[in-house]
C-alpha atoms as a PDB file:
ATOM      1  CA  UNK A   1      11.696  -1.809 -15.013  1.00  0.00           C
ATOM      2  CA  UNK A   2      12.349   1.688 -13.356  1.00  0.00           C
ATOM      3  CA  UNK A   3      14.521   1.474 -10.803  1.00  0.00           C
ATOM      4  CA  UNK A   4      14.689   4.244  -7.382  1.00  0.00           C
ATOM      5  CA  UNK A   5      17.452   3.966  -5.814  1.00  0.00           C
ATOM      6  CA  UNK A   6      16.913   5.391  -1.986  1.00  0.00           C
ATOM      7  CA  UNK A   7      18.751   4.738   1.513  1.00  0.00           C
ATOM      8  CA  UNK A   8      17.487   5.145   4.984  1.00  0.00           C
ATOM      9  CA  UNK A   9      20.156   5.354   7.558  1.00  0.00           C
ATOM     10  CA  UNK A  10      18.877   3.941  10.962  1.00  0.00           C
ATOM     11  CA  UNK A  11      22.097   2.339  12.458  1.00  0.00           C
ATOM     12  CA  UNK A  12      21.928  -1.493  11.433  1.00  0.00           C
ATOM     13  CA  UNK A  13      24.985  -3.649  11.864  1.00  0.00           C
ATOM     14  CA  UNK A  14      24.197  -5.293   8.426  1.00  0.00           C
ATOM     15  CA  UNK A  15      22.423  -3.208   5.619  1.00  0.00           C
ATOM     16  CA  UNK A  16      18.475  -4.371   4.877  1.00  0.00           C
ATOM     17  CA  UNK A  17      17.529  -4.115   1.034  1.00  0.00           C
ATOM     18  CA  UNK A  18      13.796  -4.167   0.433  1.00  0.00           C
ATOM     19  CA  UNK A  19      12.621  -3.885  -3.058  1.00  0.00           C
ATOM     20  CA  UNK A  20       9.134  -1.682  -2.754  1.00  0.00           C
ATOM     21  CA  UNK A  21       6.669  -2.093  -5.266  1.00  0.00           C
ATOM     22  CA  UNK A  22       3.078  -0.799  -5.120  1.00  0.00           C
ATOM     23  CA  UNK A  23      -0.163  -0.297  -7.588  1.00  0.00           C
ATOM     24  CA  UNK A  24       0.197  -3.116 -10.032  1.00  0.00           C
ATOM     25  CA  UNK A  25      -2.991  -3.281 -11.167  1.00  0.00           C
ATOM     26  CA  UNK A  26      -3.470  -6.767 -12.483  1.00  0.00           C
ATOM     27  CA  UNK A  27      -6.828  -7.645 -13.988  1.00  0.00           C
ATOM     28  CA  UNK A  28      -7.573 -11.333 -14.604  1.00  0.00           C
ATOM     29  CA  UNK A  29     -10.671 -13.434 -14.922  1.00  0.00           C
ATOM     30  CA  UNK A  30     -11.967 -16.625 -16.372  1.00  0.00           C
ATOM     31  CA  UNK A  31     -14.829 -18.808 -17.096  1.00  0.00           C
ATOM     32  CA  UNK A  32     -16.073 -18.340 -13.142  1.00  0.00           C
ATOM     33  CA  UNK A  33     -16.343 -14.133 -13.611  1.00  0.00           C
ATOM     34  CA  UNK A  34     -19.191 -12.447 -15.098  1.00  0.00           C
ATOM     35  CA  UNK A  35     -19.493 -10.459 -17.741  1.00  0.00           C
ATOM     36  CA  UNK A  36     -18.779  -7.167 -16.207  1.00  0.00           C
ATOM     37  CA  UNK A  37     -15.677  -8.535 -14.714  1.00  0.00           C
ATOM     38  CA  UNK A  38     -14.353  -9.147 -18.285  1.00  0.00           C
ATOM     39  CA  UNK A  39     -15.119  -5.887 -19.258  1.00  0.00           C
ATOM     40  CA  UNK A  40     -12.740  -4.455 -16.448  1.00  0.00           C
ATOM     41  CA  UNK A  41      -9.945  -6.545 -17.655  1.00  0.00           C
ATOM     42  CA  UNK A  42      -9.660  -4.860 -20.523  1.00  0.00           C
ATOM     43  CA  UNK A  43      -8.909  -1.278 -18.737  1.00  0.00           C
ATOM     44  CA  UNK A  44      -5.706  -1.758 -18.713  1.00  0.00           C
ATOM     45  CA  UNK A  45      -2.943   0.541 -17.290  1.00  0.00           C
ATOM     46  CA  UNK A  46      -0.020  -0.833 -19.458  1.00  0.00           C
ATOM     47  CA  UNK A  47      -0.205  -3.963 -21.271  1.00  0.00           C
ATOM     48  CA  UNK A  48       3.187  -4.734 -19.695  1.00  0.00           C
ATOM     49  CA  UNK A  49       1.662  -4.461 -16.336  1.00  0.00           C
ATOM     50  CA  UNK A  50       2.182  -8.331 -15.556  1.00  0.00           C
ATOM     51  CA  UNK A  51       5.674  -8.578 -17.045  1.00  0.00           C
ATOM     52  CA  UNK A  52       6.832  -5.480 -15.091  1.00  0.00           C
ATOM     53  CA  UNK A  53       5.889  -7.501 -12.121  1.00  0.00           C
ATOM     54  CA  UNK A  54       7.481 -10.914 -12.978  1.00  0.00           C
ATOM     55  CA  UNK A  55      10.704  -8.422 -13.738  1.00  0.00           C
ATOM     56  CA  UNK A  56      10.334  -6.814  -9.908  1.00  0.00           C
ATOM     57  CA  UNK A  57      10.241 -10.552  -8.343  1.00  0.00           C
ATOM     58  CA  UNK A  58      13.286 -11.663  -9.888  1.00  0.00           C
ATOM     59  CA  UNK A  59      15.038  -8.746  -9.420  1.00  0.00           C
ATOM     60  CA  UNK A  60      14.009  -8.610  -5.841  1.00  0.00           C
ATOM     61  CA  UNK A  61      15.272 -12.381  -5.544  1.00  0.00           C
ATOM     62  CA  UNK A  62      18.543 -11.484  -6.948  1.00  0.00           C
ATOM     63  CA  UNK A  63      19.194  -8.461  -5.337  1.00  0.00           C
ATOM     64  CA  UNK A  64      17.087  -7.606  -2.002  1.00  0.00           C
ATOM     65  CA  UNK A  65      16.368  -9.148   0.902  1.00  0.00           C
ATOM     66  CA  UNK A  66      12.374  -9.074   0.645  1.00  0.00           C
ATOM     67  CA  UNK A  67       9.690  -7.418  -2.064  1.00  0.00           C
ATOM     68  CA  UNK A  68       7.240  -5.201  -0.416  1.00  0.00           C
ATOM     69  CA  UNK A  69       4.036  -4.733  -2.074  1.00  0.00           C
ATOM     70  CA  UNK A  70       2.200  -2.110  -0.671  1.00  0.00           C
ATOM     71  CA  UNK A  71      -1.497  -2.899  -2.473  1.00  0.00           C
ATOM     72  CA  UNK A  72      -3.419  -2.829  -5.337  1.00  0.00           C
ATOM     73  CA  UNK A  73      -1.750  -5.884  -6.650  1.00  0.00           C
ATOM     74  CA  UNK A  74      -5.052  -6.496  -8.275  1.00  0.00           C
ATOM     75  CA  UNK A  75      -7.603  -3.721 -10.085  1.00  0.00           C
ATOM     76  CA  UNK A  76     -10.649  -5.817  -8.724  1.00  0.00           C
ATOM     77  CA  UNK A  77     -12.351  -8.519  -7.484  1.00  0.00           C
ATOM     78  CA  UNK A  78     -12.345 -11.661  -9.369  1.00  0.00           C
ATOM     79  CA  UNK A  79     -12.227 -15.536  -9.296  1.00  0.00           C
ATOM     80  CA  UNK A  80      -9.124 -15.471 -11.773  1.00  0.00           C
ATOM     81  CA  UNK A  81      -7.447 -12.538  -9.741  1.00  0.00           C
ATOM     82  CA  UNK A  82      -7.949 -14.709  -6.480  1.00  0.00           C
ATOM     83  CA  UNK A  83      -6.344 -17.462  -8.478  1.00  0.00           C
ATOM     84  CA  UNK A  84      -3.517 -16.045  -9.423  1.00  0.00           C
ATOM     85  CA  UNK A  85      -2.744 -14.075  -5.560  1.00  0.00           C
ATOM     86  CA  UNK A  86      -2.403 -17.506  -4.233  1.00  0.00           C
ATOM     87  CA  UNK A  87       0.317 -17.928  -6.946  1.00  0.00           C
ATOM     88  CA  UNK A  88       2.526 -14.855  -6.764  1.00  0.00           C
ATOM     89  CA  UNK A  89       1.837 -14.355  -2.787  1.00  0.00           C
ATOM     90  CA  UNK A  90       2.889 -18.123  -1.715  1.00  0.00           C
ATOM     91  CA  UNK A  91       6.706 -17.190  -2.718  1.00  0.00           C
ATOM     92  CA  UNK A  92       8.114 -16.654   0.906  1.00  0.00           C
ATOM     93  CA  UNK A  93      10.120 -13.667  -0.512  1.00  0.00           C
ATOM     94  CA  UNK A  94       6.949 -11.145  -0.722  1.00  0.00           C
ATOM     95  CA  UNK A  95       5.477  -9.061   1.772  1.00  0.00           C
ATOM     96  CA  UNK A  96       2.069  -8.285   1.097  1.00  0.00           C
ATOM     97  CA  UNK A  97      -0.789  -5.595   2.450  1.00  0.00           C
ATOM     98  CA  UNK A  98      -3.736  -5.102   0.934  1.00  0.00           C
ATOM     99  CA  UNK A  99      -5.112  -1.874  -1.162  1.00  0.00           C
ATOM    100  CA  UNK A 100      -8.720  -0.415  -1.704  1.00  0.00           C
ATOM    101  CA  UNK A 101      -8.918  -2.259  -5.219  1.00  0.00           C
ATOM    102  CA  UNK A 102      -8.318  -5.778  -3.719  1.00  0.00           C
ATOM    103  CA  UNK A 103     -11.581  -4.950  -2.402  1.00  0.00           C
ATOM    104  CA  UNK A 104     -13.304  -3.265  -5.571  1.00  0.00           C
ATOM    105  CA  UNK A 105     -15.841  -5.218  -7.296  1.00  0.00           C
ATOM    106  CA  UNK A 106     -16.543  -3.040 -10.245  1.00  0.00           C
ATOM    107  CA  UNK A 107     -14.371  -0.232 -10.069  1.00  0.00           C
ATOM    108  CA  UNK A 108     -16.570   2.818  -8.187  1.00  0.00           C
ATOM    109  CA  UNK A 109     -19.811   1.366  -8.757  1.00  0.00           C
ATOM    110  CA  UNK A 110     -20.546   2.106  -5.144  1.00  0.00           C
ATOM    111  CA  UNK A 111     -19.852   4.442  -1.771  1.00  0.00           C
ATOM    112  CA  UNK A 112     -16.880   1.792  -0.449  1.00  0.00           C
ATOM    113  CA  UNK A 113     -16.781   1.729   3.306  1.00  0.00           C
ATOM    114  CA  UNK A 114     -15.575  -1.066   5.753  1.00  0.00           C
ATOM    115  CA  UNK A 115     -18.984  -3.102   5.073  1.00  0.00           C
ATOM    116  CA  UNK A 116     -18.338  -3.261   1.674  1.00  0.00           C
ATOM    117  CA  UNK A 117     -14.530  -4.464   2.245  1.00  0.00           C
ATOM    118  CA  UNK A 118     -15.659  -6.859   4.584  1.00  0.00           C
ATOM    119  CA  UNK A 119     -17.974  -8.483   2.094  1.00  0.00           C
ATOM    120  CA  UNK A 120     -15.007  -8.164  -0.505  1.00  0.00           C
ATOM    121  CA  UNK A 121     -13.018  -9.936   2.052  1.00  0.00           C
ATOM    122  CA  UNK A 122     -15.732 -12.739   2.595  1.00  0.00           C
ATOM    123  CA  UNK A 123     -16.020 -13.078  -1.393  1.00  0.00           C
ATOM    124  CA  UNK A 124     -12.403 -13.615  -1.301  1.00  0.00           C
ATOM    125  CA  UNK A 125     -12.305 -16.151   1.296  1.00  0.00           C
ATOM    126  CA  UNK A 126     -15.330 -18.335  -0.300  1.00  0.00           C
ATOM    127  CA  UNK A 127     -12.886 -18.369  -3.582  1.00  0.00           C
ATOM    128  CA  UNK A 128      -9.538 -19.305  -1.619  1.00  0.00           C
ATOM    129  CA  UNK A 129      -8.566 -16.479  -0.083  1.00  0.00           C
ATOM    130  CA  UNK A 130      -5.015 -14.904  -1.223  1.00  0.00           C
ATOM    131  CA  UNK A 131      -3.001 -17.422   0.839  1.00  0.00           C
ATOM    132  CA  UNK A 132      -1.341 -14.568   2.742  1.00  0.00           C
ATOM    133  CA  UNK A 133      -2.818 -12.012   5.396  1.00  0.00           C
ATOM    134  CA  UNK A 134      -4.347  -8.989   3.719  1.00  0.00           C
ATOM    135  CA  UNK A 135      -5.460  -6.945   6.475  1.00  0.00           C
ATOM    136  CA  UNK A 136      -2.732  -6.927   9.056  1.00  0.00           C
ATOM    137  CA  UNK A 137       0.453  -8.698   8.486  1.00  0.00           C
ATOM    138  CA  UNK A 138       4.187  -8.877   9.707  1.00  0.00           C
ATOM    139  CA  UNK A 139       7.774  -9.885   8.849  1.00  0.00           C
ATOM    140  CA  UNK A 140      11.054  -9.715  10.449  1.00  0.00           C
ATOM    141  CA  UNK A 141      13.900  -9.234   7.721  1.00  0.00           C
ATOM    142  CA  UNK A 142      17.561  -8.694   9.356  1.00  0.00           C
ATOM    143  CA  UNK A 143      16.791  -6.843  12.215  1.00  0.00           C
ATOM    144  CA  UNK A 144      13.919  -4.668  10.864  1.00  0.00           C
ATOM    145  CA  UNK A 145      10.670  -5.654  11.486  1.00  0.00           C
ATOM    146  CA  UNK A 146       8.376  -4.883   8.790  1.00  0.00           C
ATOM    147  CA  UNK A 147       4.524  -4.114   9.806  1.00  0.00           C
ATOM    148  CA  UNK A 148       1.719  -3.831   7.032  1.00  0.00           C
ATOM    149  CA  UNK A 149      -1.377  -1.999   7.860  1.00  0.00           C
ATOM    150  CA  UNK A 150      -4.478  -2.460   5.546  1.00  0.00           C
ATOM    151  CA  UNK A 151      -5.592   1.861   5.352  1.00  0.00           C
ATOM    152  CA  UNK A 152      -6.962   1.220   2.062  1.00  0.00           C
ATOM    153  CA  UNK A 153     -10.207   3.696   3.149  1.00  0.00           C
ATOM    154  CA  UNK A 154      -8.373   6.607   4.282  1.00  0.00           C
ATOM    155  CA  UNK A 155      -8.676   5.217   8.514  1.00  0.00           C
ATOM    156  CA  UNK A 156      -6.761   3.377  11.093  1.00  0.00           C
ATOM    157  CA  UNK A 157      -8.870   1.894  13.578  1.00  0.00           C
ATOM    158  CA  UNK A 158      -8.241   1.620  17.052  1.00  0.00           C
ATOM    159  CA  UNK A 159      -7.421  -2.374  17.321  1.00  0.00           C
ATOM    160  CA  UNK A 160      -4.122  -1.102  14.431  1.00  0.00           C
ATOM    161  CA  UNK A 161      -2.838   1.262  17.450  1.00  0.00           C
ATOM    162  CA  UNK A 162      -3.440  -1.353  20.384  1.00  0.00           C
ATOM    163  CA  UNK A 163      -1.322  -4.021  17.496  1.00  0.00           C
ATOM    164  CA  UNK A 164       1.394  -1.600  16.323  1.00  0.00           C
ATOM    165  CA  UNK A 165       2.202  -1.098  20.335  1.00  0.00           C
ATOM    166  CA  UNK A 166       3.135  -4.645  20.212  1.00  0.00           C
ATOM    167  CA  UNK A 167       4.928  -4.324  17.356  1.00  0.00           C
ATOM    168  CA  UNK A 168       6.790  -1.791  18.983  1.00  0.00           C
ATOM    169  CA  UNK A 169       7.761  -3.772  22.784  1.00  0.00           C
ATOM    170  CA  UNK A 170       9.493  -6.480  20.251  1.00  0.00           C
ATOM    171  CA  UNK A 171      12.601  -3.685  20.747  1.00  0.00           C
ATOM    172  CA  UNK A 172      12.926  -3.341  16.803  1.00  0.00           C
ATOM    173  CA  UNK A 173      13.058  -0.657  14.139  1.00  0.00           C
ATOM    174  CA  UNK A 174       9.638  -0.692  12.764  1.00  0.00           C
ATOM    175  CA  UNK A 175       9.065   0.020   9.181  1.00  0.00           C
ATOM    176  CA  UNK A 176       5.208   0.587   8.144  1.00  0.00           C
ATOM    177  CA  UNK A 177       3.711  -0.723   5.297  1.00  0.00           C
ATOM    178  CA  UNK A 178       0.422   0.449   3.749  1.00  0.00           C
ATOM    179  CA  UNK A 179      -1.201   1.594   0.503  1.00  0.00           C
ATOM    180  CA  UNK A 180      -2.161   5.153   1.192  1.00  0.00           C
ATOM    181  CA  UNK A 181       0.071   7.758   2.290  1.00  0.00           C
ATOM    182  CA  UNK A 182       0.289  10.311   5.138  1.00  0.00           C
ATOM    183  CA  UNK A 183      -0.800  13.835   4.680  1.00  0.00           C
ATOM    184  CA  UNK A 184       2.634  15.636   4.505  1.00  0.00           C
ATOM    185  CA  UNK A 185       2.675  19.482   2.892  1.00  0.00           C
ATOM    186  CA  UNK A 186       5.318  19.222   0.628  1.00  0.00           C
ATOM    187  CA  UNK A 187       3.108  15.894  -0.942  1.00  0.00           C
ATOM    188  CA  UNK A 188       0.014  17.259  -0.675  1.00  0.00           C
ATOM    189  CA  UNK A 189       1.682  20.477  -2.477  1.00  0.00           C
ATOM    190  CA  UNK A 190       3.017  18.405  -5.201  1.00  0.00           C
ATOM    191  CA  UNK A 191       0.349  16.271  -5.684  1.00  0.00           C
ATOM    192  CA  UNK A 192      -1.657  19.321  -6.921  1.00  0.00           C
ATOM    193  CA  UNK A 193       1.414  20.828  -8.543  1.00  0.00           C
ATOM    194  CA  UNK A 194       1.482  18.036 -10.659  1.00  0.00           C
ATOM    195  CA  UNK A 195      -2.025  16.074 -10.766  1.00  0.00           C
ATOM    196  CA  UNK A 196      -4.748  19.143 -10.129  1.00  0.00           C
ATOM    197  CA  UNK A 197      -7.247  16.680  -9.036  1.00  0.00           C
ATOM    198  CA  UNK A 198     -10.622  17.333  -6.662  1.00  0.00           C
ATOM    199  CA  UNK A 199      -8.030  16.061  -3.843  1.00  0.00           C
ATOM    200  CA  UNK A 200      -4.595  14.439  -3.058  1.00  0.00           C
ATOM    201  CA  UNK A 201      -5.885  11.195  -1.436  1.00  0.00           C
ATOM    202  CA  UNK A 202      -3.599  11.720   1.800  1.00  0.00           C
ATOM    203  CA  UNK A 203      -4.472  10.129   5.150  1.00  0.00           C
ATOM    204  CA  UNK A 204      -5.000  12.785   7.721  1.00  0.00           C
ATOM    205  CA  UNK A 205      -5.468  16.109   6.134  1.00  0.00           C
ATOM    206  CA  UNK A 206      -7.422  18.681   8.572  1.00  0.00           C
ATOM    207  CA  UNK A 207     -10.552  20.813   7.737  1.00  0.00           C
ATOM    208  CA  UNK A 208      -8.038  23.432   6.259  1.00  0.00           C
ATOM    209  CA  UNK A 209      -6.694  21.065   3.458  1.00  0.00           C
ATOM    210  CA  UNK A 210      -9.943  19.571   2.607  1.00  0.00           C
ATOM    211  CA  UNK A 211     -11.250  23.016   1.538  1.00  0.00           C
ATOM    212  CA  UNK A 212      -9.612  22.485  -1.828  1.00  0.00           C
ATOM    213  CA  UNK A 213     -11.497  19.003  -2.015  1.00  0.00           C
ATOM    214  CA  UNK A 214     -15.035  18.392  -3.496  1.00  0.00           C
ATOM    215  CA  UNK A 215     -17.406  17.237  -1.105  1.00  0.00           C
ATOM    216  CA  UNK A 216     -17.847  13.671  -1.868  1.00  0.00           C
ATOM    217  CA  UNK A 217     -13.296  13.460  -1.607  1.00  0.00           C
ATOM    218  CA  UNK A 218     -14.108  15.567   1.835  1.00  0.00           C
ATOM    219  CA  UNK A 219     -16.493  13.383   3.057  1.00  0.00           C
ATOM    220  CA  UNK A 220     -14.472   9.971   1.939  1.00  0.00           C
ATOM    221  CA  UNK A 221     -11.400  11.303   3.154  1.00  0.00           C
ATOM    222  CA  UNK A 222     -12.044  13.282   6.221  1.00  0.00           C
ATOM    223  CA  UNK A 223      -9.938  11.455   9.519  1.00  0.00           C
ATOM    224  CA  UNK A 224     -11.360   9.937  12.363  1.00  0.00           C
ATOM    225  CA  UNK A 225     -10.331   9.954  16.065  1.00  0.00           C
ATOM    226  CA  UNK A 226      -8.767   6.421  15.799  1.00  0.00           C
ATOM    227  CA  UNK A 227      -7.260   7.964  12.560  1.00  0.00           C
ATOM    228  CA  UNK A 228      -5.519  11.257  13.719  1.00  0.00           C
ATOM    229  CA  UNK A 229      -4.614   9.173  17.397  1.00  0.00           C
ATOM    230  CA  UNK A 230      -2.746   6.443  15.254  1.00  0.00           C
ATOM    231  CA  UNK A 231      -1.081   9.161  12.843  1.00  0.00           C
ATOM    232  CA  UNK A 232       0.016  11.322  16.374  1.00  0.00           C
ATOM    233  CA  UNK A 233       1.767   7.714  17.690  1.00  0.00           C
ATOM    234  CA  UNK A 234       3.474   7.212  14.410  1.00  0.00           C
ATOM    235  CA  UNK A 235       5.029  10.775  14.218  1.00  0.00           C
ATOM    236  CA  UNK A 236       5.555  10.326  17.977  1.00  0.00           C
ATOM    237  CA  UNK A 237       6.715   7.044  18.485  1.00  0.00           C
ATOM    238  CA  UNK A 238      10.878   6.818  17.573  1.00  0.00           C
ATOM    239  CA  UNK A 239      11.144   2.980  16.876  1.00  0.00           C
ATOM    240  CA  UNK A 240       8.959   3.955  13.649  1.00  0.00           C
ATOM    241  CA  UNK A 241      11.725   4.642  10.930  1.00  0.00           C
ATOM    242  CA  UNK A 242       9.770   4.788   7.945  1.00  0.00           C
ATOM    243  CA  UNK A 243       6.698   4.289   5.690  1.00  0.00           C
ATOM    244  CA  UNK A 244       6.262   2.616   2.817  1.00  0.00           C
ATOM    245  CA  UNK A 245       2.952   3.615   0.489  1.00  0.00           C
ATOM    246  CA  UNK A 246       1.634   4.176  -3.039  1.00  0.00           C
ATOM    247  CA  UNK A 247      -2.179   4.970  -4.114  1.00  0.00           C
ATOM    248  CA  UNK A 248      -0.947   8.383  -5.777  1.00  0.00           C
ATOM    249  CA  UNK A 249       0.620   7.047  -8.966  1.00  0.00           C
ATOM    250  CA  UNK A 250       4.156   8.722  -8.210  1.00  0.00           C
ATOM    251  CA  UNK A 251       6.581   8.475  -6.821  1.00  0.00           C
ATOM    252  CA  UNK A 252       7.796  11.050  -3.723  1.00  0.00           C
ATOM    253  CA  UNK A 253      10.082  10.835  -0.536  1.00  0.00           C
ATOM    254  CA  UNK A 254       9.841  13.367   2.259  1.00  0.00           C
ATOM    255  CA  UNK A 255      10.394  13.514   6.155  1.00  0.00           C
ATOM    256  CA  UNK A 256       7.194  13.240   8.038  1.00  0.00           C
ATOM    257  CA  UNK A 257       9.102  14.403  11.366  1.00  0.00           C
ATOM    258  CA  UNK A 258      13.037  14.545  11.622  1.00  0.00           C
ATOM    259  CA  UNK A 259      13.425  10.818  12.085  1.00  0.00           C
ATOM    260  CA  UNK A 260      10.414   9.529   9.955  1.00  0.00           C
ATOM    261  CA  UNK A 261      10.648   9.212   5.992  1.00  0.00           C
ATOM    262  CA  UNK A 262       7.628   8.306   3.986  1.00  0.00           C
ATOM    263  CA  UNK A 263       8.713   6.558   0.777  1.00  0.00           C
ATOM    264  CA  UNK A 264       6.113   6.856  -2.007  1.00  0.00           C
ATOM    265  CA  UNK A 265       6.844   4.864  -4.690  1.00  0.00           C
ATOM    266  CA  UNK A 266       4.752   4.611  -8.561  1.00  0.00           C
ATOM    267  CA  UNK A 267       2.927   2.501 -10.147  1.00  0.00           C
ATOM    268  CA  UNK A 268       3.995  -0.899 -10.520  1.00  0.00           C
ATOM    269  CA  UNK A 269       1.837  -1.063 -13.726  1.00  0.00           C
ATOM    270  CA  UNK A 270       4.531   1.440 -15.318  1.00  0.00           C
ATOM    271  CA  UNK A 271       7.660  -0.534 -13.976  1.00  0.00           C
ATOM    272  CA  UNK A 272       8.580   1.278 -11.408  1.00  0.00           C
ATOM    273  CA  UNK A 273       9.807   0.256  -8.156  1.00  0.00           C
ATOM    274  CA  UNK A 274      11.949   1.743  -5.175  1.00  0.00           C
ATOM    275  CA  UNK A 275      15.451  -0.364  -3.618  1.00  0.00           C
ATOM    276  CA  UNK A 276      15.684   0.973  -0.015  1.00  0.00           C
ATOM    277  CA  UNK A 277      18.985   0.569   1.527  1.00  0.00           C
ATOM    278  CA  UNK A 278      18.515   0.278   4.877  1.00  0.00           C
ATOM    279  CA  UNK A 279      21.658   0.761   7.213  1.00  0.00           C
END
């Protein structure tokens, strides 16, 4: 395991420790998955990718208060992969949203929009379901209540807004949960800095930004009005501490406004995982 060490100072009586893993990338199937499916299990990220997450668990059990997974627990869609979410996501002690790859039946074999998440989702359900919500969930952990936010397609919609508000009257320090991250400059700097790609697969970026971008990244990326509204809340809004997210592979911390840190954290496939201190 690779351990990050952070702390996020927000005035608790009694220090929070949340253990924030992201991008695990598990690929299982069985006798019930096609052919195609067992192809995809074989494109593997690490071969360790399963043991690295057995090794966050218990060292989230030992040591922190709750493990936050922020998505992509899974690299696709499969009977086996359904299977085995009820399993890992029944232990009380994980927090779970989902990513864009819970979603993916083949890996990129089509445009992926909120049609083809819902019938991902319905899939899903007809095997079992994940035992845990995947689009919207919540948890209250020592005085910090922990909201998760399924943004796996680059939007917030307008119902997230009208249920994050509620979040907020509950009087407590919010800390957001979802898979990927804000546009910030310094990350969308680094990102190409580091990983020239056709785009930096931030949530938010304006026309200016998404010059750099090829046109099919523009075009799946650009925000909406629901999506820029529920961004100006966030910054705007000072029960919202901090955000928790992953997507980009690496791992990055910056301040979104003077009160608001985004934690990014790497891929779980690789080990890695972030300890917040919260006090």
């Amino acid at each position: 395991m690779k351990l990050i060490k952070s702390t996020l100072n927000i005035g608790l009586e009694k220090p929070v420790k949340i253990l924030h893993v992201t991008d695990s990338h598990l690929g299982f199937v069985d006798e019930y998955d096609n052919p195609r499916k067992h192809e995809l299990a074989n494109r593997l990220f690490s071969p360790d990718k399963e043991k690295y997450l057995y090794e966050h668990i218990a060292y989230a059990k030992e040591n922190c208060d709750v493990l936050v997974h922020t998505g992509d627990l899974f690299d696709f869609v499969s009977h086996a992969n359904t299977v085995k979410a009820r399993e890992i996501l029944s232990d009380d002690h994980i927090f779970f949203i989902a990513g864009n790859h819970e979603y993916s039946q083949y890996v990129g074999e089509a445009w992926e929009d909120n049609a083809y998440r819902m019938n991902s989702y319905m899939e899903i359900d007809r095997m079992g379901g994940f035992g845990v919500p995947m689009l919207w969930n919540t948890k209250t952990v020592g005085g910090v209540n922990i909201v998760g936010i399924d943004n796996s397609y680059y939007l917030f919609e307008d119902w997230h807004l009208e249920r994050l508000k509620k979040e907020v009257e509950k009087g407590l320090p919010v800390i957001l949960a979802f898979h990927d991250p804000l546009f910030e400059q310094s990350l969308y700097d680094y990102h190409y800095q580091h990983m020239p790609h056709d785009c930096t697969y931030l949530v938010g970026c304006d026309e200016d930004h998404l010059n750099r971008y090829s046109e099919f990244r523009a075009v799946q990326q650009r925000p909406d009005v629901p999506t820029l509204r529920f961004i100006d809340y966030v910054k705007h809004e000072p029960a919202i501490r901090a955000i928790l997210t992953g997507h980009v592979h690496f791992s990055y911390e910056s301040n979104l406004t003077p009160t608001l840190t985004q934690f990014v954290t790497g891929g779980g496939y690789e080990g890695v995982a972030r300890e917040i201190t919260i006090v």
